[in-house]
Protein backbone atom coordinates (compact mmCIF):
# COMPACT_ATOMS: atom_id res chain seq x y z
CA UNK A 1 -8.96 -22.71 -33.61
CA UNK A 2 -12.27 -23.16 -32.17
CA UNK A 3 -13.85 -20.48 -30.21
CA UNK A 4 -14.96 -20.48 -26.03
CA UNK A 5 -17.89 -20.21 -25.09
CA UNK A 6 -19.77 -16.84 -25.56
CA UNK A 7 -18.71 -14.12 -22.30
CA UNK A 8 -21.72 -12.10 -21.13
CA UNK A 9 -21.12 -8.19 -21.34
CA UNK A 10 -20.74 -7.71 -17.33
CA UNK A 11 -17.76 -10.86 -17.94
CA UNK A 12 -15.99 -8.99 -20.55
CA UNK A 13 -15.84 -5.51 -18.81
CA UNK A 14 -14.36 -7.70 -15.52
CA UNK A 15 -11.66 -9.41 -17.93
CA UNK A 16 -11.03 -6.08 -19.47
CA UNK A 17 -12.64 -5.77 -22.77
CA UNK A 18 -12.53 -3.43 -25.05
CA UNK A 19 -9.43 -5.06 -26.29
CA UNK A 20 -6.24 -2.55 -27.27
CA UNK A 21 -3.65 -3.03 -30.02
CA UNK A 22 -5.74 -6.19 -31.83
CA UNK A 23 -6.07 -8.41 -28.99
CA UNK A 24 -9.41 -9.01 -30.13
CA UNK A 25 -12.74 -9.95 -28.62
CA UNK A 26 -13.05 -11.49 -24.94
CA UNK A 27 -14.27 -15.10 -26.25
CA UNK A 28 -11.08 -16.66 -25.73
CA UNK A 29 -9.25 -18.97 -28.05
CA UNK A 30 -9.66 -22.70 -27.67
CA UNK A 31 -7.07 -25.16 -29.29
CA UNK A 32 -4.21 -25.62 -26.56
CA UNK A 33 -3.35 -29.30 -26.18
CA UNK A 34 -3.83 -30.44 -22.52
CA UNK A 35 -1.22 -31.81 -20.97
CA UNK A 36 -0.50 -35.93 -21.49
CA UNK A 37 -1.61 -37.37 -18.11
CA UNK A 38 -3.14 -34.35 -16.50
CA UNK A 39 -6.21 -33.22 -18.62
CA UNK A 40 -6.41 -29.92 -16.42
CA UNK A 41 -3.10 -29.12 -17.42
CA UNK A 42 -3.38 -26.85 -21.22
CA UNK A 43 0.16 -26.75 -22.99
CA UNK A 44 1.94 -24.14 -26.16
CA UNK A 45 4.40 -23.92 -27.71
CA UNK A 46 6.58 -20.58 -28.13
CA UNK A 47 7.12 -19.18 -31.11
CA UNK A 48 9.30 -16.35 -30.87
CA UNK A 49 9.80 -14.56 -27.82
CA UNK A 50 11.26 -10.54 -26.60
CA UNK A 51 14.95 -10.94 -25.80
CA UNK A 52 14.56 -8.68 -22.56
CA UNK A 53 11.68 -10.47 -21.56
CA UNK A 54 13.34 -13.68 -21.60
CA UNK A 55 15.87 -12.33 -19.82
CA UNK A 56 13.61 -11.52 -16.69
CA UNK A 57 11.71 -14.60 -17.23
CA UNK A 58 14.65 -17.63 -16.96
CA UNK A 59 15.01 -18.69 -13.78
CA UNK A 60 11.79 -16.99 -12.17
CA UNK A 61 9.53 -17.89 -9.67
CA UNK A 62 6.59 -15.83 -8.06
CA UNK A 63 2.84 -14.43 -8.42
CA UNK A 64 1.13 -12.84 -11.47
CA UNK A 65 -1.88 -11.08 -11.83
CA UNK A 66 -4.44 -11.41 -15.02
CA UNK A 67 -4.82 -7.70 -16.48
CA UNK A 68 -6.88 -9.29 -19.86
CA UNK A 69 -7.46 -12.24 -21.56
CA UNK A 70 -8.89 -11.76 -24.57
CA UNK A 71 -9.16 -14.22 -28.36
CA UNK A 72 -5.53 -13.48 -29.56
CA UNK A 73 -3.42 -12.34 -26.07
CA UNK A 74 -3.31 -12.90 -22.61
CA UNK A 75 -1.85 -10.10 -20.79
CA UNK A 76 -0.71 -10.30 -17.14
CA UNK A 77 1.61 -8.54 -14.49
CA UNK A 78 4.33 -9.95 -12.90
CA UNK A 79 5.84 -7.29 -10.39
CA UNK A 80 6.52 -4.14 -12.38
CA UNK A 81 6.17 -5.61 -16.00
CA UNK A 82 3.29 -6.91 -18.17
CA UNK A 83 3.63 -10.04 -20.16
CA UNK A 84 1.51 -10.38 -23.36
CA UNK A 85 1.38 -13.88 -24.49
CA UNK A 86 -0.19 -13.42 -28.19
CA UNK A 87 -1.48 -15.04 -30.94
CA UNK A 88 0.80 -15.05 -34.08
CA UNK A 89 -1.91 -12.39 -35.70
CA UNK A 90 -0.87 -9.99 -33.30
CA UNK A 91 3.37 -11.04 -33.61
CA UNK A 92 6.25 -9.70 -32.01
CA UNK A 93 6.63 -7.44 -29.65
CA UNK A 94 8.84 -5.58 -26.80
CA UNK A 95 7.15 -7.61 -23.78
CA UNK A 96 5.77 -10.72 -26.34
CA UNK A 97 5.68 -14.22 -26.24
CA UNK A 98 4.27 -15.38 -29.43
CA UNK A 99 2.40 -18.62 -28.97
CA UNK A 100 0.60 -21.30 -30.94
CA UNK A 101 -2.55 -21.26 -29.17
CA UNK A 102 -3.70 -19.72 -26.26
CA UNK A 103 -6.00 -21.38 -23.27
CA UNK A 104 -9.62 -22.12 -23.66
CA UNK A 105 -10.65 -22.05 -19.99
CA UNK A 106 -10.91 -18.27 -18.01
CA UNK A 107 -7.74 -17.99 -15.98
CA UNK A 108 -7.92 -16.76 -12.86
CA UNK A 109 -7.29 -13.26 -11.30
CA UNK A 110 -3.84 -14.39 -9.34
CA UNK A 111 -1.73 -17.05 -10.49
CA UNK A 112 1.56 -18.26 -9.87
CA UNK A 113 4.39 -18.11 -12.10
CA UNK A 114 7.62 -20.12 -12.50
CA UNK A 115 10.42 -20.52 -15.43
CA UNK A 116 11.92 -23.87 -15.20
CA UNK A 117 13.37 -26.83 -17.62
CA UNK A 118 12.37 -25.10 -20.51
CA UNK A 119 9.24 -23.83 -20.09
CA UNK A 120 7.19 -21.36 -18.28
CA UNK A 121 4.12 -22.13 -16.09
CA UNK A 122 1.07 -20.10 -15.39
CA UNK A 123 -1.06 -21.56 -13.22
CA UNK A 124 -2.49 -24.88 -15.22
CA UNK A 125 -1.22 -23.35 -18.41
CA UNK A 126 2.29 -24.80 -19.83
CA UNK A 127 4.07 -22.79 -22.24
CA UNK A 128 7.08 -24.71 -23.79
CA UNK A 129 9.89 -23.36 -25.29
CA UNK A 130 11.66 -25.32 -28.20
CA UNK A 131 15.07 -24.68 -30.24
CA UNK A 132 12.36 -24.05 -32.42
CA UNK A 133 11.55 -20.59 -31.00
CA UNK A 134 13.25 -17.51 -32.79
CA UNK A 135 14.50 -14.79 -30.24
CA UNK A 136 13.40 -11.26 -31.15
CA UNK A 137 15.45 -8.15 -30.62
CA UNK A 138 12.37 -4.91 -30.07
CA UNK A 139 14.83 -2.16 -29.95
CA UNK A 140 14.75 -0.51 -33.20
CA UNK A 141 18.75 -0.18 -34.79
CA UNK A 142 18.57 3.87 -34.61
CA UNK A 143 21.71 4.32 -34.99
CA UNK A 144 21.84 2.89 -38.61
CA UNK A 145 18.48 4.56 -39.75
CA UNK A 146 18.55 7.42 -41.86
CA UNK A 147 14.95 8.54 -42.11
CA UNK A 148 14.24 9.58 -45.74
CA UNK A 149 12.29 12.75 -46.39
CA UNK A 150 10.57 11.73 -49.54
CA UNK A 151 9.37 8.42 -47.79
CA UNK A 152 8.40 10.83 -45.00
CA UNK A 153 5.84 13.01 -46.82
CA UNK A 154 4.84 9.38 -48.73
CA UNK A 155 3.82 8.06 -45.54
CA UNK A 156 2.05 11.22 -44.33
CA UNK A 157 0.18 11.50 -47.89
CA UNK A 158 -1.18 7.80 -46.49
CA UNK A 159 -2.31 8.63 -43.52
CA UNK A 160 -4.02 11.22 -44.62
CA UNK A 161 -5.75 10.03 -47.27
CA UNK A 162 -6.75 7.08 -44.50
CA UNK A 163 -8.63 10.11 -42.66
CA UNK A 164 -6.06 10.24 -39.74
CA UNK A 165 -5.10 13.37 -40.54
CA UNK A 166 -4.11 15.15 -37.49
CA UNK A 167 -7.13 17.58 -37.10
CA UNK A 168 -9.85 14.74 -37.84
CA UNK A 169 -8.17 12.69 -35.28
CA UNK A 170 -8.18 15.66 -32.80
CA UNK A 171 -11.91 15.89 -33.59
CA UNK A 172 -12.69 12.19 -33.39
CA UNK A 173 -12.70 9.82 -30.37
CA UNK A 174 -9.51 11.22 -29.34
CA UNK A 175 -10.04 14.25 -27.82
CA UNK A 176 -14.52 14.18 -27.62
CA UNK A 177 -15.58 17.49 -25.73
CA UNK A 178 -11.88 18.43 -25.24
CA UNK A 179 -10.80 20.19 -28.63
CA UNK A 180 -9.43 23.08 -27.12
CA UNK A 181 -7.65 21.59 -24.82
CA UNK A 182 -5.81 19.46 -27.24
CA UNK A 183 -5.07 22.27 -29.15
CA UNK A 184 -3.68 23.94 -26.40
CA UNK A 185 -1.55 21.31 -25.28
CA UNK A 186 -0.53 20.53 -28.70
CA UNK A 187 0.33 24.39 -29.63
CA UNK A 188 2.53 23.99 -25.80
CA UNK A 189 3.89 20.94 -27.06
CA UNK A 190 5.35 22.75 -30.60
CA UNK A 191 6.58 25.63 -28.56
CA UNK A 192 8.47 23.61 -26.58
CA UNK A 193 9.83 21.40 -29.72
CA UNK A 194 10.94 24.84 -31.45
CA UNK A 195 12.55 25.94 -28.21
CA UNK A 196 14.23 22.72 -27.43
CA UNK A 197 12.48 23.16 -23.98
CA UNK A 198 12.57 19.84 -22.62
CA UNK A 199 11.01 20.56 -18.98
CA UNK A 200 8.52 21.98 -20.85
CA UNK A 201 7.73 19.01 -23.83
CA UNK A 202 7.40 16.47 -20.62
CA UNK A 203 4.88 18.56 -19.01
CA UNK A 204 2.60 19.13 -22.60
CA UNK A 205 3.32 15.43 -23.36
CA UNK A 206 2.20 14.33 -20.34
CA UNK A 207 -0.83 15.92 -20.09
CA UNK A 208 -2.32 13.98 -22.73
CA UNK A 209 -1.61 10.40 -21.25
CA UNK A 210 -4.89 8.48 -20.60
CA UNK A 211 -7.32 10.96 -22.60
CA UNK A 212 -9.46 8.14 -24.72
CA UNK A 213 -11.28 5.37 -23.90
CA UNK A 214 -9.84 1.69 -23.55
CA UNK A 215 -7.11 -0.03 -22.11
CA UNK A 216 -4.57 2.26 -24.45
CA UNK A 217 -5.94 5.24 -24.67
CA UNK A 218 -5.29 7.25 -27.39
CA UNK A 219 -3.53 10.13 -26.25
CA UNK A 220 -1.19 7.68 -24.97
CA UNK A 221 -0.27 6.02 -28.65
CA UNK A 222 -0.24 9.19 -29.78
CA UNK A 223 2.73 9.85 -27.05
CA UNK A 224 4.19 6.32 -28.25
CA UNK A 225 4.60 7.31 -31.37
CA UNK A 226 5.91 10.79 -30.38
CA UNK A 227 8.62 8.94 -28.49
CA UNK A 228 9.62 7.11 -31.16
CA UNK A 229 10.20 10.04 -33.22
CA UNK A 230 12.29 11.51 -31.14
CA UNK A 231 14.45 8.37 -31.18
CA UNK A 232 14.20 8.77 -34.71
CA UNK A 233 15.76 12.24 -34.62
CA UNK A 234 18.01 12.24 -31.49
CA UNK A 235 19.05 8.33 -31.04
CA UNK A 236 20.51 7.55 -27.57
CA UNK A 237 20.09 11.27 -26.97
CA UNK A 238 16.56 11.01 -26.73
CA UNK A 239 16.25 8.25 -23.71
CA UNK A 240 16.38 11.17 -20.86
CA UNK A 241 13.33 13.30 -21.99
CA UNK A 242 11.74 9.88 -23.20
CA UNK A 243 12.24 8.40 -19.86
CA UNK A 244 10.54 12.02 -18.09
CA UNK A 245 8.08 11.54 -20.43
CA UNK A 246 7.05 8.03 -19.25
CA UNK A 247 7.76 8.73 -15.64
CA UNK A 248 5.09 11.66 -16.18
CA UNK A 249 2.56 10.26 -17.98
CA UNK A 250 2.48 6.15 -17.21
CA UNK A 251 0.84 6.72 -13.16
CA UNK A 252 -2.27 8.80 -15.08
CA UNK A 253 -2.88 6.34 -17.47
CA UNK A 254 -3.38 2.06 -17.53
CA UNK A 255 -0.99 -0.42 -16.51
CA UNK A 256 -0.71 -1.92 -20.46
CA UNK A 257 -0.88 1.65 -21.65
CA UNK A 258 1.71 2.24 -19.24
CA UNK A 259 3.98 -0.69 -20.56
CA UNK A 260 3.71 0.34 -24.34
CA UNK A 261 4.61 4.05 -23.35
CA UNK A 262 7.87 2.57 -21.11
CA UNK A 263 9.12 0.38 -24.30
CA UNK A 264 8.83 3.28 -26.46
CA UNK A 265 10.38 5.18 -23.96
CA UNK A 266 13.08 3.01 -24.13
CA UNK A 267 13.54 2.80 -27.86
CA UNK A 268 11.54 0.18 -27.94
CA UNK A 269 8.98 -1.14 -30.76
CA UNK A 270 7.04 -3.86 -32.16
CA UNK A 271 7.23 -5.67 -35.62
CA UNK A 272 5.12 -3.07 -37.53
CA UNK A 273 7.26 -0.23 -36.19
CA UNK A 274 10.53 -1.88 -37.15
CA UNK A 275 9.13 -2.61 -40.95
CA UNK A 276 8.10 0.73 -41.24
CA UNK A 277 10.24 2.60 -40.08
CA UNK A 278 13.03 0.61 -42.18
CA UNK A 279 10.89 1.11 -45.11
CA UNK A 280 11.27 5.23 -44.74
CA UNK A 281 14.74 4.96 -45.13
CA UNK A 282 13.97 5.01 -48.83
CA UNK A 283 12.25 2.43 -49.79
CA UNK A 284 9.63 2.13 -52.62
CA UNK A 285 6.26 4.33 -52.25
CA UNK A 286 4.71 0.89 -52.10
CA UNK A 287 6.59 -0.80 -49.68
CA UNK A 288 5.78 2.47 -47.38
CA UNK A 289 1.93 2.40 -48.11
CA UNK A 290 1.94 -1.37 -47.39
CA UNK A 291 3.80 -1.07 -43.78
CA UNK A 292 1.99 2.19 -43.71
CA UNK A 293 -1.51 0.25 -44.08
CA UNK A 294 0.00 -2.80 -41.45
CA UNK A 295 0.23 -0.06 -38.52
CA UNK A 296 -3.22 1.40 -39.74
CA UNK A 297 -5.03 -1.70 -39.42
CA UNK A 298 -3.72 -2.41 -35.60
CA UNK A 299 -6.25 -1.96 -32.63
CA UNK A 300 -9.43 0.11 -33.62
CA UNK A 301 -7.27 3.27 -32.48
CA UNK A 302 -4.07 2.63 -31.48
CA UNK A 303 -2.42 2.65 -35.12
CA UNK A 304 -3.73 5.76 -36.63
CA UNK A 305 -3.24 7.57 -32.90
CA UNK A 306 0.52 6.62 -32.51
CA UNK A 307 1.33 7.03 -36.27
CA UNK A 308 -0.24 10.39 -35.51
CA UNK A 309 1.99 11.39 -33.04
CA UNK A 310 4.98 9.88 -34.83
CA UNK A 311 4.31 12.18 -37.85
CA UNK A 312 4.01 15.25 -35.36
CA UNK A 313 7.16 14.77 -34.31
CA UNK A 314 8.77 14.27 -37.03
CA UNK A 315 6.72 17.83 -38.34
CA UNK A 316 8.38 19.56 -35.59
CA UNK A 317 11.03 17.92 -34.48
């Protein structure tokens, strides 16, 4: 796909650059088909899609608002949700529709909305669903996982030797000028893990939501992955201090940041997570180093930070 044209730095910081979880730069993707008979009209084609979203998407009709539009994702808000239409270099999702190609023009701050025959409208951008399109379940199978604790310590040995180790990440864009206080939040947080002091984890965990630059900051993948380990340890159990956690953290922080921390509240993951954490059921040491390395690589951040917090949990869970 060809490349817009090139967005000057005060552009980028008012489409919200400093793209998250590899949405890449703000020159936006060209390569969308306009439609036949209205040249102003850009059309895709959906690849796969988040069952829930869907859901909430058939049949609708009303206003969204842009939050980013970057080279491989557009992101916007429609009431209390966030939609990211991506690339399929970025892939599945729990609020994803993954497109073939995504608009070359700059959308526009407001736009409306609508889910009819098929296909869902933004503004002058078409996006068409086929039988084509694969439906995509983001709520990891928890009940049937059985986390392995050889493949555990493999994947930790990884990280670590990736320099996310959780002290160098503490010391690194995390947490600049605010050591202590991670420490001290952390230490509050593994008191309250020991003690199985709920009120108490919510009020440590939230505390570090929106410390980090970016539209995910992140203390808040670090809490993403720290609610997916404690799916990983209590199941179903753990959806009413994953939901306080959310509730806590998601008005300090971003609205996307907010939206990854609600789906992991909620069990939720993307298509990294789920290979993963299938793979540390017992899989080989390189099948764990390879999904290992596909988290890593995501977002200049946001892997390391939430794998981070994943592997804390599961330390002191």
């Amino acid at each position: 796909m060809k490349s817009g044209p090139s967005v000057s730095p005060d552009a980028k910081i008012a489409a919200g650059c400093g793209a998250p979880h590899d949405w890449g730069s703000c020159t936006v993707n060209t390569g969308v088909v306009p439609e036949r008979g209205n040249p102003r009209v850009s059309v895709s084609t959906l690849y796969s899609f988040s069952t829930p979203l869907m859901g909430f998407l058939e049949g609708y009709a009303g206003r969204a608002v842009l939050l980013g539009q970057f080279a491989r994702a557009v992101n916007v808000g429609i009431e209390n949700r966030v939609v990211a239409l991506v690339l399929p270099a970025v892939g599945n999702g729990p609020f994803h529709l993954v497109v073939d190609a995504l608009p070359g023009a700059p959308l526009p701050r407001e736009l409306p909305v609508s889910w009819e025959r098929a296909q869902l409208r933004l503004g002058s951008w078409c996006v068409r669903l086929t039988e084509a399109a694969l439906p995509w379940e983001p709520r990891v199978p928890w009940e049937q996982l059985r986390l392995d604790g050889t493949a555990l310590r493999c994947l930790r040995a990884s990280v670590e030797s990736a320099t996310c180790a959780r002290g160098a990440w503490q010391e690194g864009a995390v947490f600049p000028g605010r050591l202590a206080d991670a420490r001290r939040l952390l230490n509050t947080l593994e008191a309250a893990y020991a003690r199985g002091a709920d009120e108490a984890l919510v009020a440590a965990a939230a505390a570090l939501a929106g410390w980090g630059p970016g539209l995910t900051p992140a203390g808040d993948d670090f809490l993403a992955g720290l609610l997916l380990a404690l799916w990983a340890q209590r199941g179903e159990a753990a959806r009413p201090v994953g939901t306080a956690i959310a509730a806590a953290a998601i008005p300090r922080t971003t609205r996307l940041s907010g939206a990854f921390l609600q789906a992991a509240a909620e069990g939720l993951a993307d298509q990294r997570w789920h290979v993963l954490l299938h793979a540390l059921t017992g899989a080989s040491a390189a099948a764990i180093e390879a999904a290992a390395q596909a988290v890593l690589a995501f977002g200049a951040t946001s892997g390391p930070a939430m794998l981070t917090g994943f592997l804390w949990g599961m330390g002191n869970g």
